[in-house]
C-alpha atoms as a PDB file:
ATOM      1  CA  UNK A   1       7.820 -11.216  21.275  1.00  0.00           C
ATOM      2  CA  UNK A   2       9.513 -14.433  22.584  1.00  0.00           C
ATOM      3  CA  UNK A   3      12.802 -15.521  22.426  1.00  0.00           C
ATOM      4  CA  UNK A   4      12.083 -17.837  19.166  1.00  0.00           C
ATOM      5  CA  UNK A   5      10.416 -14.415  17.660  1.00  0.00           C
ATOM      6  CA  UNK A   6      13.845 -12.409  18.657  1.00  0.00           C
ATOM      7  CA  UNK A   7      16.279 -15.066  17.362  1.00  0.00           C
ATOM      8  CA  UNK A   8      14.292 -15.691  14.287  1.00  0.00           C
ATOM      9  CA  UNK A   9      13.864 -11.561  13.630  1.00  0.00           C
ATOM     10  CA  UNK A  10      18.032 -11.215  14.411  1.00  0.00           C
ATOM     11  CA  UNK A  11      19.014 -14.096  12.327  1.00  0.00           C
ATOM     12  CA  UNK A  12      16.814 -12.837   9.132  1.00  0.00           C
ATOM     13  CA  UNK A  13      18.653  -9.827   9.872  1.00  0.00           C
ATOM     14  CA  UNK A  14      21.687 -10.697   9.739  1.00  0.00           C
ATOM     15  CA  UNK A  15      21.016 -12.598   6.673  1.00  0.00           C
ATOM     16  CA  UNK A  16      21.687 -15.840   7.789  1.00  0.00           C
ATOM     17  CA  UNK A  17      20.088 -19.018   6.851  1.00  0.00           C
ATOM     18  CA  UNK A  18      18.628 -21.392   9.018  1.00  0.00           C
ATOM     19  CA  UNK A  19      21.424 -23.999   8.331  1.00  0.00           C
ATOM     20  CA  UNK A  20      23.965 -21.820   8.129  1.00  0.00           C
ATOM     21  CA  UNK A  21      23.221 -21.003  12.049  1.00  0.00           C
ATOM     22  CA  UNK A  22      22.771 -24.551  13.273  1.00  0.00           C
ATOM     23  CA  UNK A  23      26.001 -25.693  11.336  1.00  0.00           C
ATOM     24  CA  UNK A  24      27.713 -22.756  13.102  1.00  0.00           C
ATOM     25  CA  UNK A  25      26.037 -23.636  16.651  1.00  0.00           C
ATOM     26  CA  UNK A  26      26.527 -27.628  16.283  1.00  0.00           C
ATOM     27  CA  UNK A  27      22.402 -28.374  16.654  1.00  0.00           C
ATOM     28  CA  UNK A  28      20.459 -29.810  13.760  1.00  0.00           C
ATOM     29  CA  UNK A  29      18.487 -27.867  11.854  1.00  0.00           C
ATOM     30  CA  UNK A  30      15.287 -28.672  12.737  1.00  0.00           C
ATOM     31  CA  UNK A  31      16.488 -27.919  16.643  1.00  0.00           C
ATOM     32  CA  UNK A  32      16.652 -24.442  15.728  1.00  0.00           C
ATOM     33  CA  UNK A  33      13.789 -24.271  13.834  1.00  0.00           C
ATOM     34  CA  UNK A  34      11.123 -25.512  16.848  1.00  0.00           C
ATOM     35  CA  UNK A  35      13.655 -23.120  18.724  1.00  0.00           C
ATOM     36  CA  UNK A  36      12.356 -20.208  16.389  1.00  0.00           C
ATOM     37  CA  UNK A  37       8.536 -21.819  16.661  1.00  0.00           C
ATOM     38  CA  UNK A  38       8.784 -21.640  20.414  1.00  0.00           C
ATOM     39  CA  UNK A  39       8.001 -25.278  20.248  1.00  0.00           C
ATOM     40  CA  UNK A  40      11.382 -26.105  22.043  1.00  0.00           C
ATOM     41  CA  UNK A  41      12.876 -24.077  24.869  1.00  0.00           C
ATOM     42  CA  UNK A  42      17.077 -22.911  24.923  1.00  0.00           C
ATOM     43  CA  UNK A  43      19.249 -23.639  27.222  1.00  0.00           C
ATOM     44  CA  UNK A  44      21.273 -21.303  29.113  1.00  0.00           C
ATOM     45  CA  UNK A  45      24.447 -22.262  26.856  1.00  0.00           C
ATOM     46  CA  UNK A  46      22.516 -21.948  23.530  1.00  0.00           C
ATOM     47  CA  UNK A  47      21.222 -18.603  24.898  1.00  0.00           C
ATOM     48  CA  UNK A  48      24.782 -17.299  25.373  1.00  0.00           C
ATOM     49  CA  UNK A  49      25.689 -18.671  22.032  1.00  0.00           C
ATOM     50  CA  UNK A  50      22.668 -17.151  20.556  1.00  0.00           C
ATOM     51  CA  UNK A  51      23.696 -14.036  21.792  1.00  0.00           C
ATOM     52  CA  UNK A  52      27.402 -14.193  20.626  1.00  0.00           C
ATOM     53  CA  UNK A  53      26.177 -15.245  16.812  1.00  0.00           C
ATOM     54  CA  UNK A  54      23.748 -12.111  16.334  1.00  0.00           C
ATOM     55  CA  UNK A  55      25.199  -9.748  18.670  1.00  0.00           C
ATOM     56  CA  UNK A  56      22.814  -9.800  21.025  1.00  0.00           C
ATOM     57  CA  UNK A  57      22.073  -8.529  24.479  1.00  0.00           C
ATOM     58  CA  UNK A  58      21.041 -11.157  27.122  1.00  0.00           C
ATOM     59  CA  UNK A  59      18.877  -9.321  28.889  1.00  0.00           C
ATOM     60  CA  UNK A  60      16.950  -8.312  25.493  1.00  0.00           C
ATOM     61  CA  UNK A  61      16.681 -12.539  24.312  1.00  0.00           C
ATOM     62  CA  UNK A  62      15.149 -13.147  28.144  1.00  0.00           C
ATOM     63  CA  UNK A  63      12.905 -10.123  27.559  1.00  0.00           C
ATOM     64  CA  UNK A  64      14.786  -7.928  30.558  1.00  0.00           C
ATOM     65  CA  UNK A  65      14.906  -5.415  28.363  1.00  0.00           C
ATOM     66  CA  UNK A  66      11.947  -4.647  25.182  1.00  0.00           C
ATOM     67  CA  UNK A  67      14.792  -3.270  22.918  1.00  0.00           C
ATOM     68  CA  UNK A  68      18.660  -4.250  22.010  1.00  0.00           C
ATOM     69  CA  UNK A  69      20.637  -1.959  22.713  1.00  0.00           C
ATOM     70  CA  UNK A  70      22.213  -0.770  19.886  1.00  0.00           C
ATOM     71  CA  UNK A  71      25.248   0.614  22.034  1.00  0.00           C
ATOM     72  CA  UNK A  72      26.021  -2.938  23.171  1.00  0.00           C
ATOM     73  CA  UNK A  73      25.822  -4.315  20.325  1.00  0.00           C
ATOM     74  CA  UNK A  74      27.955  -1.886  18.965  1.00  0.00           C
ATOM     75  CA  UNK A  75      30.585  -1.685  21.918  1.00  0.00           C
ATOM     76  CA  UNK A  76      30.879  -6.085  20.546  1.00  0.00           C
ATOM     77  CA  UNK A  77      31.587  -5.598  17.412  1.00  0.00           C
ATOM     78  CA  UNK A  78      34.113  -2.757  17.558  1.00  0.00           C
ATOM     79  CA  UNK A  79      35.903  -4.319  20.331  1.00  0.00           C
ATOM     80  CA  UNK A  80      36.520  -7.267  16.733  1.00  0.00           C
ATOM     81  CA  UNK A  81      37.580  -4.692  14.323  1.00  0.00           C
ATOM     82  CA  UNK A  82      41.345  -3.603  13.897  1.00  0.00           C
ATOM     83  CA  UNK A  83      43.272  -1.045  15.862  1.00  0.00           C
ATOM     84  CA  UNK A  84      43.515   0.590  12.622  1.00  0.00           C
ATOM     85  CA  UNK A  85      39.542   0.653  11.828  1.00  0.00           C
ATOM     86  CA  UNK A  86      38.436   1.405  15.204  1.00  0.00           C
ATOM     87  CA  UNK A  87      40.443   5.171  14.942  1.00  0.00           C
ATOM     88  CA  UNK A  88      38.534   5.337  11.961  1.00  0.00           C
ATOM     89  CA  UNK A  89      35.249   4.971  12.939  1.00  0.00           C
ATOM     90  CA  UNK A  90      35.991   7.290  16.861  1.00  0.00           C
ATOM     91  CA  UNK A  91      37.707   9.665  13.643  1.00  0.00           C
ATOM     92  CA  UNK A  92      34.236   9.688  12.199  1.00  0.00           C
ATOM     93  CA  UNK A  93      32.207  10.181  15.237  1.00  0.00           C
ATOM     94  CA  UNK A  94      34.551  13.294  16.052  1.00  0.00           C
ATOM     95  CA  UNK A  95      33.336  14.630  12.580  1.00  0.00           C
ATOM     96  CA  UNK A  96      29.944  13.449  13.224  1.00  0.00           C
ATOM     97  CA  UNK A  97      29.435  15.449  16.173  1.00  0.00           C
ATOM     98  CA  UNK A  98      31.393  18.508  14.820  1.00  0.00           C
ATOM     99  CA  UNK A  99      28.827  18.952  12.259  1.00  0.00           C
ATOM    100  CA  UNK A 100      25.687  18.166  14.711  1.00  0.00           C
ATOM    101  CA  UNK A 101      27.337  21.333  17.109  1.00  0.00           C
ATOM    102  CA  UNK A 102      26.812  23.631  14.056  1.00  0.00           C
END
């Protein structure tokens, strides 16, 4: 898969629509879309930004790595979430992990 393939596949994802992403990124629509062909290559800034907007690794969008990891992708988002939700979610891992030990 190339990096078009990847951002496409995360964006679809993520539910979001082609405008919705280039409004958010400040290109024009039809920028992202040859981005998404593979007709037009991303600069190292539009990676990064790429990579904040889905949650994405680097290394996965430059092919480093075949898979995201999920962990860092994770480890993002609930670094965003409240003090309050992120006890509840480690709360729910504890009882997770409780049950898997049985």
């Amino acid at each position: 898969m190339n990096i078009g393939d990847k951002l496409r596949e995360a964006r679809k994802q993520l539910g979001f629509s082609q405008d919705y992403v280039a409004n958010c990124l400040g290109i024009n629509r039809s920028v992202l879309a040859q981005i998404e062909l593979g007709n037009r290559k991303v600069s190292t800034e539009e990676a990064l930004e790429f990579c904040k907007m889905y949650h994405l690794s680097s290394d996965y969008i430059l092919g480093i790595t075949e898979k995201e990891d999920n962990q860092v992708v994770f480890a993002r988002g609930f670094n965003a979430l409240t003090e309050n939700d992120q006890r509840e979610i480690l709360n729910l891992i504890k009882f997770k992990n409780s049950l898997n030990k049985r």
